[in-house]
C-alpha atoms as a PDB file:
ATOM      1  CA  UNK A   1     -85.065  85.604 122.510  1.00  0.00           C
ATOM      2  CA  UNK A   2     -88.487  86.383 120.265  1.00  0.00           C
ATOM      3  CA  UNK A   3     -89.759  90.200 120.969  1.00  0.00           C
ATOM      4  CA  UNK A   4     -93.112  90.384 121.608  1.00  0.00           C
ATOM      5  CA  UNK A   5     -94.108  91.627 118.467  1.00  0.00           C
ATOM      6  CA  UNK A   6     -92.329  88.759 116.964  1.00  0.00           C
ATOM      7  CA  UNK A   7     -94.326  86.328 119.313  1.00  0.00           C
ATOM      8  CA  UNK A   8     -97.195  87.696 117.743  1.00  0.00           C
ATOM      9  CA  UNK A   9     -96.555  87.765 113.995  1.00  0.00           C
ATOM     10  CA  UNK A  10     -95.217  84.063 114.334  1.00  0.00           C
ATOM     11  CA  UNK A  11     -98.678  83.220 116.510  1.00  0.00           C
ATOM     12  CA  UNK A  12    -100.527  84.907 113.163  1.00  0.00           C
ATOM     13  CA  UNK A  13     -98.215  82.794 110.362  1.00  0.00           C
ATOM     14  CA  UNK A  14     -99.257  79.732 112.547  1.00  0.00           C
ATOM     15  CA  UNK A  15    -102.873  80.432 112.147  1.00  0.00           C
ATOM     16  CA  UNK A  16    -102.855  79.873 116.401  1.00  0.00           C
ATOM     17  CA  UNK A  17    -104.699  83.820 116.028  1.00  0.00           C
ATOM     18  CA  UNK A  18    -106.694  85.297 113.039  1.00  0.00           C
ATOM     19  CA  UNK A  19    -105.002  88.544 114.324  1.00  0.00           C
ATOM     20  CA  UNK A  20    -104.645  91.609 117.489  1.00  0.00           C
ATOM     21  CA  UNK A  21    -104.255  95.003 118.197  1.00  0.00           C
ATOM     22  CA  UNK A  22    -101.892  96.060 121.009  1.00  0.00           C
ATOM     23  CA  UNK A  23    -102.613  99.617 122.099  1.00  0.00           C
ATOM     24  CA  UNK A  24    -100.509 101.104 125.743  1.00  0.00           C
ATOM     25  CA  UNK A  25    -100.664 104.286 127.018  1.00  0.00           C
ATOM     26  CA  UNK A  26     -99.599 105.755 130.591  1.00  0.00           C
ATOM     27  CA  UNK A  27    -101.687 108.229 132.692  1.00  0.00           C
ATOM     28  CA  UNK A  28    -101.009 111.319 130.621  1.00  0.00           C
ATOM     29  CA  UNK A  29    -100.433 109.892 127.290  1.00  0.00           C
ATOM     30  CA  UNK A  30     -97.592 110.884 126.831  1.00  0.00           C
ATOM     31  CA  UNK A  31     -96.591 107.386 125.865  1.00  0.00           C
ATOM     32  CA  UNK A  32     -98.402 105.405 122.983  1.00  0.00           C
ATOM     33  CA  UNK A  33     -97.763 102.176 121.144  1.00  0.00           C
ATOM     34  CA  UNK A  34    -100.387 100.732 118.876  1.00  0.00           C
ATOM     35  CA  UNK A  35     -99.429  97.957 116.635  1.00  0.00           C
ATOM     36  CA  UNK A  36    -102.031  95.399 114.778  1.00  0.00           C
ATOM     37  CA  UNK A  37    -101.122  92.012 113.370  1.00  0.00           C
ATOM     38  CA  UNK A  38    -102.966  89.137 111.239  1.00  0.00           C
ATOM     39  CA  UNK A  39    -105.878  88.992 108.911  1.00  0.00           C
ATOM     40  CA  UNK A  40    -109.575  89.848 108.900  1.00  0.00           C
ATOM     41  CA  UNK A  41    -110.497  86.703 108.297  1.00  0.00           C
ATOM     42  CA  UNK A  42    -109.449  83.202 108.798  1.00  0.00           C
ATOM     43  CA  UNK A  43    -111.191  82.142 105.750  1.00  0.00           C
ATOM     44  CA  UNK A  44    -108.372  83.026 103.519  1.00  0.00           C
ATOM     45  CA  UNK A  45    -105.952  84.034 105.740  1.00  0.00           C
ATOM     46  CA  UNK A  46    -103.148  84.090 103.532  1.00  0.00           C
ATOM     47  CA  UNK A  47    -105.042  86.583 101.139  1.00  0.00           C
ATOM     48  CA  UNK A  48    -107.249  88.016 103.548  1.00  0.00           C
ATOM     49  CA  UNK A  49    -106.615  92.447 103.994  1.00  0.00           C
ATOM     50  CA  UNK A  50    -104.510  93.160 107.201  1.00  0.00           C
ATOM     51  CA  UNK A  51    -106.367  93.990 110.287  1.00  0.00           C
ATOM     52  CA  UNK A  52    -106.812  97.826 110.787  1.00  0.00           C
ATOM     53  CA  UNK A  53    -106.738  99.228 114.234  1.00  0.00           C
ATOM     54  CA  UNK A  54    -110.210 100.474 114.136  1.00  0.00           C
ATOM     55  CA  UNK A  55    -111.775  96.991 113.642  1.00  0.00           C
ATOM     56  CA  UNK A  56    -115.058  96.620 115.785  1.00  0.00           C
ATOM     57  CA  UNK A  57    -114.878  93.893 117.863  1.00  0.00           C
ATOM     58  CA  UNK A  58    -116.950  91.925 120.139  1.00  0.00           C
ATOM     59  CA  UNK A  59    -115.119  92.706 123.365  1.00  0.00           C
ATOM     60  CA  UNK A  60    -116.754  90.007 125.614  1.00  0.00           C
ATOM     61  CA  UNK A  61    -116.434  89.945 129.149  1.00  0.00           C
ATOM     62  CA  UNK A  62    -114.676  93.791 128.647  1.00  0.00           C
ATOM     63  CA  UNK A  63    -118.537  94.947 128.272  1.00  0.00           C
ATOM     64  CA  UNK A  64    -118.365  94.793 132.277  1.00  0.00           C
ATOM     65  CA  UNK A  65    -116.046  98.051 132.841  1.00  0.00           C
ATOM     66  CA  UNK A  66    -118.351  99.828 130.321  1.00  0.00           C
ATOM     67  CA  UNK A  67    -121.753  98.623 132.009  1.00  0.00           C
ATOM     68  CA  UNK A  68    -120.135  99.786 135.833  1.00  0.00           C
ATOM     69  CA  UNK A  69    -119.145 102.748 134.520  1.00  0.00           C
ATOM     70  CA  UNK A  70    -122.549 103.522 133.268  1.00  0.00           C
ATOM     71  CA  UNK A  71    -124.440 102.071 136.397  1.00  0.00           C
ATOM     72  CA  UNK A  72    -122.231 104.512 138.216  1.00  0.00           C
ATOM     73  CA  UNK A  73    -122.917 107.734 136.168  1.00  0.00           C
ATOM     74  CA  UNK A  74    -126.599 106.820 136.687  1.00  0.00           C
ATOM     75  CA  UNK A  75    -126.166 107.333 140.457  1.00  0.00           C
ATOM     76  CA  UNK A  76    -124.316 110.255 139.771  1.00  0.00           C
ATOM     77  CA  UNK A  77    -126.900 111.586 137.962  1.00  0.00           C
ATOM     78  CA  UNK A  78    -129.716 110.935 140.495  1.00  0.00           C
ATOM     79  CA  UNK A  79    -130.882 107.948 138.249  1.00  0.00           C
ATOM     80  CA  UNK A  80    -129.984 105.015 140.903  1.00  0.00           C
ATOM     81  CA  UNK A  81    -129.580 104.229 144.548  1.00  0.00           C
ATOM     82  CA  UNK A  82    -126.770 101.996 144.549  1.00  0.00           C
ATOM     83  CA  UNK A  83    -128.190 100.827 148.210  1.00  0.00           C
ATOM     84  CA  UNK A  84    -132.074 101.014 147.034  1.00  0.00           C
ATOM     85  CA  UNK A  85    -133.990  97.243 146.283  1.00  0.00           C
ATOM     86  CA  UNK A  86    -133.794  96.779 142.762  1.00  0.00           C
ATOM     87  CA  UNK A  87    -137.116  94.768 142.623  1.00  0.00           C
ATOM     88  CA  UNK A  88    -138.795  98.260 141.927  1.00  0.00           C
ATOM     89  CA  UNK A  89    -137.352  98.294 138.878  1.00  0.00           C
ATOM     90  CA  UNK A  90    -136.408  94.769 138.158  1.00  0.00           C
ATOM     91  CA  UNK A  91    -139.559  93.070 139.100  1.00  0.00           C
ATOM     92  CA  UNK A  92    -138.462  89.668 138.045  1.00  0.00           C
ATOM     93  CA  UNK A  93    -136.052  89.671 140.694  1.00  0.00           C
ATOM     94  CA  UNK A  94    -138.669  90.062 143.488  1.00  0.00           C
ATOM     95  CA  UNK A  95    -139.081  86.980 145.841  1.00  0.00           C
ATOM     96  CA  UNK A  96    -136.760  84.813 143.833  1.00  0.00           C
ATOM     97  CA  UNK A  97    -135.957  81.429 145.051  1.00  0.00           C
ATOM     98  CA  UNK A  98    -132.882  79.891 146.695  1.00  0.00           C
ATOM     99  CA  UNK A  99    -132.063  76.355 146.495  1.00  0.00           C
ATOM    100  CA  UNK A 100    -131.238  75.466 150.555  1.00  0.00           C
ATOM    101  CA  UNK A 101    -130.617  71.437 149.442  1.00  0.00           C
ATOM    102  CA  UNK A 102    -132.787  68.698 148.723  1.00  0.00           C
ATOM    103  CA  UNK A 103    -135.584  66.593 150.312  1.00  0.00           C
ATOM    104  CA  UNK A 104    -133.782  63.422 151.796  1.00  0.00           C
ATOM    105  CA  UNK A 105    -137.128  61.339 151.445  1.00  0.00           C
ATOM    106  CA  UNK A 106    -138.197  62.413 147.968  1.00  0.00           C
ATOM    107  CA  UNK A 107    -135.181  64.075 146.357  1.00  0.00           C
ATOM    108  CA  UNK A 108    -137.148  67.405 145.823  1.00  0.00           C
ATOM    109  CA  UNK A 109    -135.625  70.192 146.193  1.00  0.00           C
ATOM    110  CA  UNK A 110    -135.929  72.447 149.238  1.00  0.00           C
ATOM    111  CA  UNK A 111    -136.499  76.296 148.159  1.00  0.00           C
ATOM    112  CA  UNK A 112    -136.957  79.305 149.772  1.00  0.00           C
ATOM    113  CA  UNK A 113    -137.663  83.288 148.554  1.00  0.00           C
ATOM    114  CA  UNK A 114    -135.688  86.291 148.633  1.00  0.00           C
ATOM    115  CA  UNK A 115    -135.047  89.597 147.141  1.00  0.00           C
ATOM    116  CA  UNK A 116    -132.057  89.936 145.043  1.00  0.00           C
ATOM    117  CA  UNK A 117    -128.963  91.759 145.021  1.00  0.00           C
ATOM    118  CA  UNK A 118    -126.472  91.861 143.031  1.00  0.00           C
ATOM    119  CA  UNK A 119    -123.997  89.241 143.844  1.00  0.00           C
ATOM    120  CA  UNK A 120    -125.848  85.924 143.258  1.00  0.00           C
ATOM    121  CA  UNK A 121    -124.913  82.349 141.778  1.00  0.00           C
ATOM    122  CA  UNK A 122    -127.317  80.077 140.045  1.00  0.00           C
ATOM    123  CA  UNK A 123    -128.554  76.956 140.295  1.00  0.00           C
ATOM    124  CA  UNK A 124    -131.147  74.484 138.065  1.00  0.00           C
ATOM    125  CA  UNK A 125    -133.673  72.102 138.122  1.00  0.00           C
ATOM    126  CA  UNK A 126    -133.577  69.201 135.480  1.00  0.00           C
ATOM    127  CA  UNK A 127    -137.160  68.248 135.994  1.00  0.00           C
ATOM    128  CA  UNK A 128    -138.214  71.900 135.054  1.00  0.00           C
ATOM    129  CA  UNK A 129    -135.713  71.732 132.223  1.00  0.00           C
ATOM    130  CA  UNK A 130    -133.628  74.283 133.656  1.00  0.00           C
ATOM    131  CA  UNK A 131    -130.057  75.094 132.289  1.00  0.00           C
ATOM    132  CA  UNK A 132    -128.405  78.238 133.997  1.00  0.00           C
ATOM    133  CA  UNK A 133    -127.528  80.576 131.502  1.00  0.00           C
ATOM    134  CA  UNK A 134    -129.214  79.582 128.635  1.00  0.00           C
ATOM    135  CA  UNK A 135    -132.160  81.914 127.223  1.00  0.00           C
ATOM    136  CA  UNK A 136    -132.637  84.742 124.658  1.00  0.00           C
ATOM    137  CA  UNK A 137    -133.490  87.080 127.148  1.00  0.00           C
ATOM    138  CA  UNK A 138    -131.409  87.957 130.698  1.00  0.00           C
ATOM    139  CA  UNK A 139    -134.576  86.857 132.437  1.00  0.00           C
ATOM    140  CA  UNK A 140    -134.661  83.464 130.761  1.00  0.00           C
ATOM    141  CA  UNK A 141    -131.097  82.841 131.384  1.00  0.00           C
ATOM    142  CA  UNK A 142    -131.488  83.675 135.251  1.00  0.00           C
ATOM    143  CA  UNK A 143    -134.429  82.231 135.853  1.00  0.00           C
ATOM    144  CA  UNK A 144    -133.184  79.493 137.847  1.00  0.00           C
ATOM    145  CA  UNK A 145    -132.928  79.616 141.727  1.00  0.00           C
ATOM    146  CA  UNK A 146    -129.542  80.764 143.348  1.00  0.00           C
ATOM    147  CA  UNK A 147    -127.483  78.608 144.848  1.00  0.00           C
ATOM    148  CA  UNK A 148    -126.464  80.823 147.822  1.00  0.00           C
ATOM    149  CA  UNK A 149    -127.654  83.812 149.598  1.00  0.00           C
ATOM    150  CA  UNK A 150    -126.571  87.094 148.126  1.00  0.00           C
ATOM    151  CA  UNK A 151    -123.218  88.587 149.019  1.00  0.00           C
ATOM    152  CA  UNK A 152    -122.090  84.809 150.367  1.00  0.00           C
ATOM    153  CA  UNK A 153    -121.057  83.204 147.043  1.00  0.00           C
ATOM    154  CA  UNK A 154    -119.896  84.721 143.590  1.00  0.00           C
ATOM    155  CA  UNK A 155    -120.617  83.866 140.135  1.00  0.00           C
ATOM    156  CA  UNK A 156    -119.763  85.252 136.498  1.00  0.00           C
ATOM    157  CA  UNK A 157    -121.789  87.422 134.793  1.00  0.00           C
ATOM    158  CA  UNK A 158    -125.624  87.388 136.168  1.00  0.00           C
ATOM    159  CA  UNK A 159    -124.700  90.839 138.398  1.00  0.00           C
ATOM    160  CA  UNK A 160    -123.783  92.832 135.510  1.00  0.00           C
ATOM    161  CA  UNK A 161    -126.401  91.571 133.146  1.00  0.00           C
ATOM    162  CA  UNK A 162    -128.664  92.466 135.329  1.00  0.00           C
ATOM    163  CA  UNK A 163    -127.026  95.935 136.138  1.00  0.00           C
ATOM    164  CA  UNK A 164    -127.243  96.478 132.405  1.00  0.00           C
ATOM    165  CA  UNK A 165    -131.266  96.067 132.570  1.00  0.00           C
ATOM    166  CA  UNK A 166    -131.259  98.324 135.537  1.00  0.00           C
ATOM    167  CA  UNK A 167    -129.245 101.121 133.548  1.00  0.00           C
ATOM    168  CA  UNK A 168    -131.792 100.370 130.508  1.00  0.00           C
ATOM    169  CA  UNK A 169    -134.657 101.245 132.882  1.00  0.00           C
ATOM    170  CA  UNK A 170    -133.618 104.441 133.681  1.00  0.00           C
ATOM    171  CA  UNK A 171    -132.154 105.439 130.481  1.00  0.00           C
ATOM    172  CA  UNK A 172    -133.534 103.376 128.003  1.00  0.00           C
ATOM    173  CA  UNK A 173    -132.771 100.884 125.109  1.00  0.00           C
ATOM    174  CA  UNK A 174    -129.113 101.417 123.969  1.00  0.00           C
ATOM    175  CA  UNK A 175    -129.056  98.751 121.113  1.00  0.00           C
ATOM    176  CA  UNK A 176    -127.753 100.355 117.997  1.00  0.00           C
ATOM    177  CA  UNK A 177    -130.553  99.519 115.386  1.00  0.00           C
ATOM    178  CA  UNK A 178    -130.275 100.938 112.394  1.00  0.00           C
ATOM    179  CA  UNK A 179    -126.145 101.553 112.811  1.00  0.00           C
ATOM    180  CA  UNK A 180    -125.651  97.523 113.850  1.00  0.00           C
ATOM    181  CA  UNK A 181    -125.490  96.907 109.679  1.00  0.00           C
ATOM    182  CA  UNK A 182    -122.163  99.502 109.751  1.00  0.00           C
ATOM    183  CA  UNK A 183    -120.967  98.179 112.452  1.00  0.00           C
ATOM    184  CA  UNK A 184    -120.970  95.134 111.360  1.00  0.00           C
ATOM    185  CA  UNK A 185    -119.226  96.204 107.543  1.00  0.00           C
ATOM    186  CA  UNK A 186    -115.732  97.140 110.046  1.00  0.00           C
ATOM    187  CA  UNK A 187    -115.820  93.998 111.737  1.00  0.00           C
ATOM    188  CA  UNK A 188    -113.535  90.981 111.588  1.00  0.00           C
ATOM    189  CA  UNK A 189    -115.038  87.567 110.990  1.00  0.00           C
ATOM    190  CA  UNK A 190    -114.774  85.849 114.379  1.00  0.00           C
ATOM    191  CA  UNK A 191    -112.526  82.405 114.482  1.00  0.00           C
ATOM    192  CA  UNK A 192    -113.053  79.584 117.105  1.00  0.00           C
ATOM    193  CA  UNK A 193    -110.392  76.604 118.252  1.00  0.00           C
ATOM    194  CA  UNK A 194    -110.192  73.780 115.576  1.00  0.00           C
ATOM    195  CA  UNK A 195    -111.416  70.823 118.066  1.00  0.00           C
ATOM    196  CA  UNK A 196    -109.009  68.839 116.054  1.00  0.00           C
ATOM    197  CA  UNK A 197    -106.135  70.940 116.253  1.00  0.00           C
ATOM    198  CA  UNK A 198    -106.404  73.201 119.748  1.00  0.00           C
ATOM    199  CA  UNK A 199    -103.745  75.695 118.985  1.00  0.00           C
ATOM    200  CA  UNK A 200    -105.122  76.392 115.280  1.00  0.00           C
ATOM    201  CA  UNK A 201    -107.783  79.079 114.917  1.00  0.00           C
ATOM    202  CA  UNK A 202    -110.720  78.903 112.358  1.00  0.00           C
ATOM    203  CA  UNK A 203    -113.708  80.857 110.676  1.00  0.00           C
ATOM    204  CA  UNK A 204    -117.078  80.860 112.265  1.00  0.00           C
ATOM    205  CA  UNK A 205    -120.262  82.452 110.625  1.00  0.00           C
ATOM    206  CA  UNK A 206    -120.582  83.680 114.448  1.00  0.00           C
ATOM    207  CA  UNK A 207    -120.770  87.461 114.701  1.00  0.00           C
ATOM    208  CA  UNK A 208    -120.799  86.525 118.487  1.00  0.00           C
ATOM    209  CA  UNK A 209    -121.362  83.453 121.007  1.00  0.00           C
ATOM    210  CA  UNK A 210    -124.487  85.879 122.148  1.00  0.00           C
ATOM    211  CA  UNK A 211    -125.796  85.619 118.645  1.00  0.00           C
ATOM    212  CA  UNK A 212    -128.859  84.471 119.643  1.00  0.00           C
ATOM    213  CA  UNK A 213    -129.735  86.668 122.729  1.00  0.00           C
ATOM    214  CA  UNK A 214    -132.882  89.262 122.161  1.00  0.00           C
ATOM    215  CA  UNK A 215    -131.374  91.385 124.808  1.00  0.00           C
ATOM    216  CA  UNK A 216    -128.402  93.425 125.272  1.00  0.00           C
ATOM    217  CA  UNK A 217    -125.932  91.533 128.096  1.00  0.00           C
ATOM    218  CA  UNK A 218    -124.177  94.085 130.351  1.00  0.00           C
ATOM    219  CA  UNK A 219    -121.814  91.479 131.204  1.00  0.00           C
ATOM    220  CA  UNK A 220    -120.707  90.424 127.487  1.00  0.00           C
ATOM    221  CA  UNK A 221    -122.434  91.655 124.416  1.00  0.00           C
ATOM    222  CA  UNK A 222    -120.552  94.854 123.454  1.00  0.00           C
ATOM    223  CA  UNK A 223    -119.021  95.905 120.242  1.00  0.00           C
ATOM    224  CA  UNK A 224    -116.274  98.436 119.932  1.00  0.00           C
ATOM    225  CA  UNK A 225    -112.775  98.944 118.380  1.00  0.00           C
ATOM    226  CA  UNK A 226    -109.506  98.773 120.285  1.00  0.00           C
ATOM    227  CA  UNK A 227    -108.983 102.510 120.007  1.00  0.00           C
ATOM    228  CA  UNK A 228    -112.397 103.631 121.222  1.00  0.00           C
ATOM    229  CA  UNK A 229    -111.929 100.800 124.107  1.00  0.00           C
ATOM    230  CA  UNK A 230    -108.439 102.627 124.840  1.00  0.00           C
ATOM    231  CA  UNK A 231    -109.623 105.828 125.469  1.00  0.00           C
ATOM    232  CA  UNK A 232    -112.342 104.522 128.365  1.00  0.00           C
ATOM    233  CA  UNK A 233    -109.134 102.971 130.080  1.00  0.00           C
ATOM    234  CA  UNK A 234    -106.968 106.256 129.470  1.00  0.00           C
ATOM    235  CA  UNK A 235    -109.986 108.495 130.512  1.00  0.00           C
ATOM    236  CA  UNK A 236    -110.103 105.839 133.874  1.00  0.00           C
ATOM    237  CA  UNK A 237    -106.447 105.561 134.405  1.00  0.00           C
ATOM    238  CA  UNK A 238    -106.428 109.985 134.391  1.00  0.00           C
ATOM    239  CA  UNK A 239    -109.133 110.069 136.588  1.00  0.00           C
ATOM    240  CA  UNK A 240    -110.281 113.773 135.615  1.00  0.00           C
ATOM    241  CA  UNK A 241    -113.397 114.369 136.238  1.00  0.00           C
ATOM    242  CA  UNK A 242    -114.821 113.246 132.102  1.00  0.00           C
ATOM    243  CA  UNK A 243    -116.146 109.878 132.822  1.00  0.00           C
ATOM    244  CA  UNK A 244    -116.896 109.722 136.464  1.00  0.00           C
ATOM    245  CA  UNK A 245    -116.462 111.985 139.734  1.00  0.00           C
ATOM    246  CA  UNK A 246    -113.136 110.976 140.832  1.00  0.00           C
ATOM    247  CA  UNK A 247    -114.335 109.369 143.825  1.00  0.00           C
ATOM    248  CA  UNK A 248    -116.017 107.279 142.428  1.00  0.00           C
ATOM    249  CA  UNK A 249    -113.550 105.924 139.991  1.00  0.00           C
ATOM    250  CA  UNK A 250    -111.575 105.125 143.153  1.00  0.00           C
ATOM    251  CA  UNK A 251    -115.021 103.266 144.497  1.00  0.00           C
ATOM    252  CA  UNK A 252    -115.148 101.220 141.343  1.00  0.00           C
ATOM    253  CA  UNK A 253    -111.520  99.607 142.382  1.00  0.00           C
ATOM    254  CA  UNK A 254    -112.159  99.351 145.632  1.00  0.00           C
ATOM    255  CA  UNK A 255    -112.332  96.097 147.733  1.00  0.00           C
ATOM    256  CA  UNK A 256    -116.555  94.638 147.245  1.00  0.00           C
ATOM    257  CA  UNK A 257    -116.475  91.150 148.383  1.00  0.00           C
ATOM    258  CA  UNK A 258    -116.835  89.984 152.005  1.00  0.00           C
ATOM    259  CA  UNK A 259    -115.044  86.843 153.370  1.00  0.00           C
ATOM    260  CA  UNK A 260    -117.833  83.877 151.928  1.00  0.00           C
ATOM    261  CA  UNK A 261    -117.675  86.065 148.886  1.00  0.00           C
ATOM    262  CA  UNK A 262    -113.810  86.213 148.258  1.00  0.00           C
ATOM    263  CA  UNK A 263    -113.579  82.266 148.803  1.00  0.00           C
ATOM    264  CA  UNK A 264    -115.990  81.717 146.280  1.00  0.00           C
ATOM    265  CA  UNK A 265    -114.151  83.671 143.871  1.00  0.00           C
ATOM    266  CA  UNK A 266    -111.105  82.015 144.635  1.00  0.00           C
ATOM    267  CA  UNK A 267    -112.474  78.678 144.407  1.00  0.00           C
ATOM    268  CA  UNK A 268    -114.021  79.242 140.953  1.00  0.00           C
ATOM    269  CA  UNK A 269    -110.486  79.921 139.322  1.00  0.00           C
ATOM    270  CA  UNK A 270    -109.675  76.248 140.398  1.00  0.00           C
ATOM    271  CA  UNK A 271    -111.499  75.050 137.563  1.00  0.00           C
ATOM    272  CA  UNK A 272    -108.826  76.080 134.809  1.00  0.00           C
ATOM    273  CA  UNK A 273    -111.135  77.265 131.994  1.00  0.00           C
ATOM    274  CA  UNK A 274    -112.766  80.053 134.283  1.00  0.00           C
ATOM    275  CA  UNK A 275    -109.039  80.842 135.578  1.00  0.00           C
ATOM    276  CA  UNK A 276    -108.366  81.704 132.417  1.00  0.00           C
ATOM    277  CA  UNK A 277    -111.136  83.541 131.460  1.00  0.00           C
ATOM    278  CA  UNK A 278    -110.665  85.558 134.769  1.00  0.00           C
ATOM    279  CA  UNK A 279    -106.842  86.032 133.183  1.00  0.00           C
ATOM    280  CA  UNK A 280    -104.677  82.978 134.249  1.00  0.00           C
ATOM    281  CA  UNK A 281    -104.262  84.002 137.508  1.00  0.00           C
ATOM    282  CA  UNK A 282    -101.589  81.937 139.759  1.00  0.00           C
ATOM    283  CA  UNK A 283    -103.814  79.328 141.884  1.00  0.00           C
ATOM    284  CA  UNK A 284    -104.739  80.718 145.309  1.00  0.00           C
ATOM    285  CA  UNK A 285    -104.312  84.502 144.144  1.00  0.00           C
ATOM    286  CA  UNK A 286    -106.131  86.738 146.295  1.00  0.00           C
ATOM    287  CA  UNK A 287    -109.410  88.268 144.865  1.00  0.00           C
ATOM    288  CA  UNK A 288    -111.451  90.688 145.511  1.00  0.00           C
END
């Protein structure tokens, strides 16, 4: 039987990946393993410099731990009120509307206002032109009405987006400027499916699929290298204090969802795209 690592090289010769970096530790680091494999670039693969383990890369959906984590030493530092409105400093999200069904004489739709938290799912309207999550800004992209009170459904990514904004209030811009052009000189080119051939990576121009978004998304837009990523998870996994009070590492992993919430969640990892993106999970898996 193939080793992993032999999984992986094979996966690179293929062209199915431009490349990885596997990095594992254990609480105390006392155990490490870091190996990379593939190519910077799937333009020339074949002649293309190895990847190097501190490659930044755009680390999608993994922007989430980083955004709680700061949301979370914002409270800590008397920035936030995790249990405060957040229409005092989100103003956008005050009286926004929720779509309760539609009109059975004229096919309108039937709307009603509320204030926002932070667990919401979105909706559209085609004769406003609506599209949920399209926009250069998180307020364009959200601007649509929910589909479900807060706290009763669940979708992907609107509640740390806008978490992001509210730790950009308090803190201010974090978008890199001037450093983005040096980031951007350790990066790997990105690589997308060939449509014609699903298992075969190629080159995109793409820095990101976010290219075109004006703001910073807490729920996807963040650019780091494997090692730097590694030591937030070690620093999490040791729970000492550095990052976070250690309760409140323990609150980040604890149970959120209530019942409504939970069999949303569930339900969304029927559709097998978002099960994968939400990590392949065996159908009817428990979430929370």
């Amino acid at each position: 039987m193939d080793s992993m690592e032999d999984t992986f090289r094979a996966a690179c010769a293929k062209q199915e990946i431009p490349g990885a970096v596997l990095l594992a530790s254990n609480r105390d680091g006392s155990f490490k393993y870091a190996k990379s494999f593939g190519s910077r670039s799937m333009k020339e693969p074949l002649s293309s410099e190895p990847l190097p383990f501190d490659s930044v890369i755009w680390i999608a959906s993994c922007t989430q731990l980083l955004t709680s984590i700061s949301l979370i030493q914002c409270v800590e530092r008397g920035l936030l009120d995790l249990d405060a409105d957040v229409t005092a400093l989100l103003p956008k999200l005050k009286g926004i509307e929720i779509l309760t069904g539609f009109d059975k004489s004229s096919a309108e739709p039937l709307i009603k206002k509320r204030t926002m938290t932070m667990t919401a799912r979105l909706g559209g309207r085609a004769s406003r032109g609506e599209q949920p999550g399209t926009g250069n800004t998180i307020v364009e992209k959200y601007r649509c009405p929910l589909l479900a009170e807060p706290d009763t459904s669940k979708s992907y990514f609107p509640g740390t987006d806008w978490a992001g904004k509210l730790v950009e209030r308090v803190i201010g811009n974090m978008s890199l400027g001037s450093q983005r052009e040096d980031m951007r000189k350790r990066m790997p080119d990105m690589s997308l499916r060939d449509p014609s051939r699903s298992r075969r990576a190629i080159y995109t121009s793409l820095v990101s699929t976010l290219d075109s978004m004006e703001d910073d998304s807490g729920g996807g837009s963040a650019f780091t290298s494997p090692t730097d990523y590694m030591k937030i998870l070690q620093n999490v996994l040791a729970n000492d204090g550095t990052l976070l009070q250690s309760k409140n590492v323990d609150a980040l992993f604890t149970p959120q969802l209530i019942v409504k919430s939970q069999k949303a969640m569930i339900k969304v990892t029927e559709d097998e795209y978002s099960n994968i993106a939400l990590g392949d999970l065996p159908q009817g898996t428990q979430l929370d």
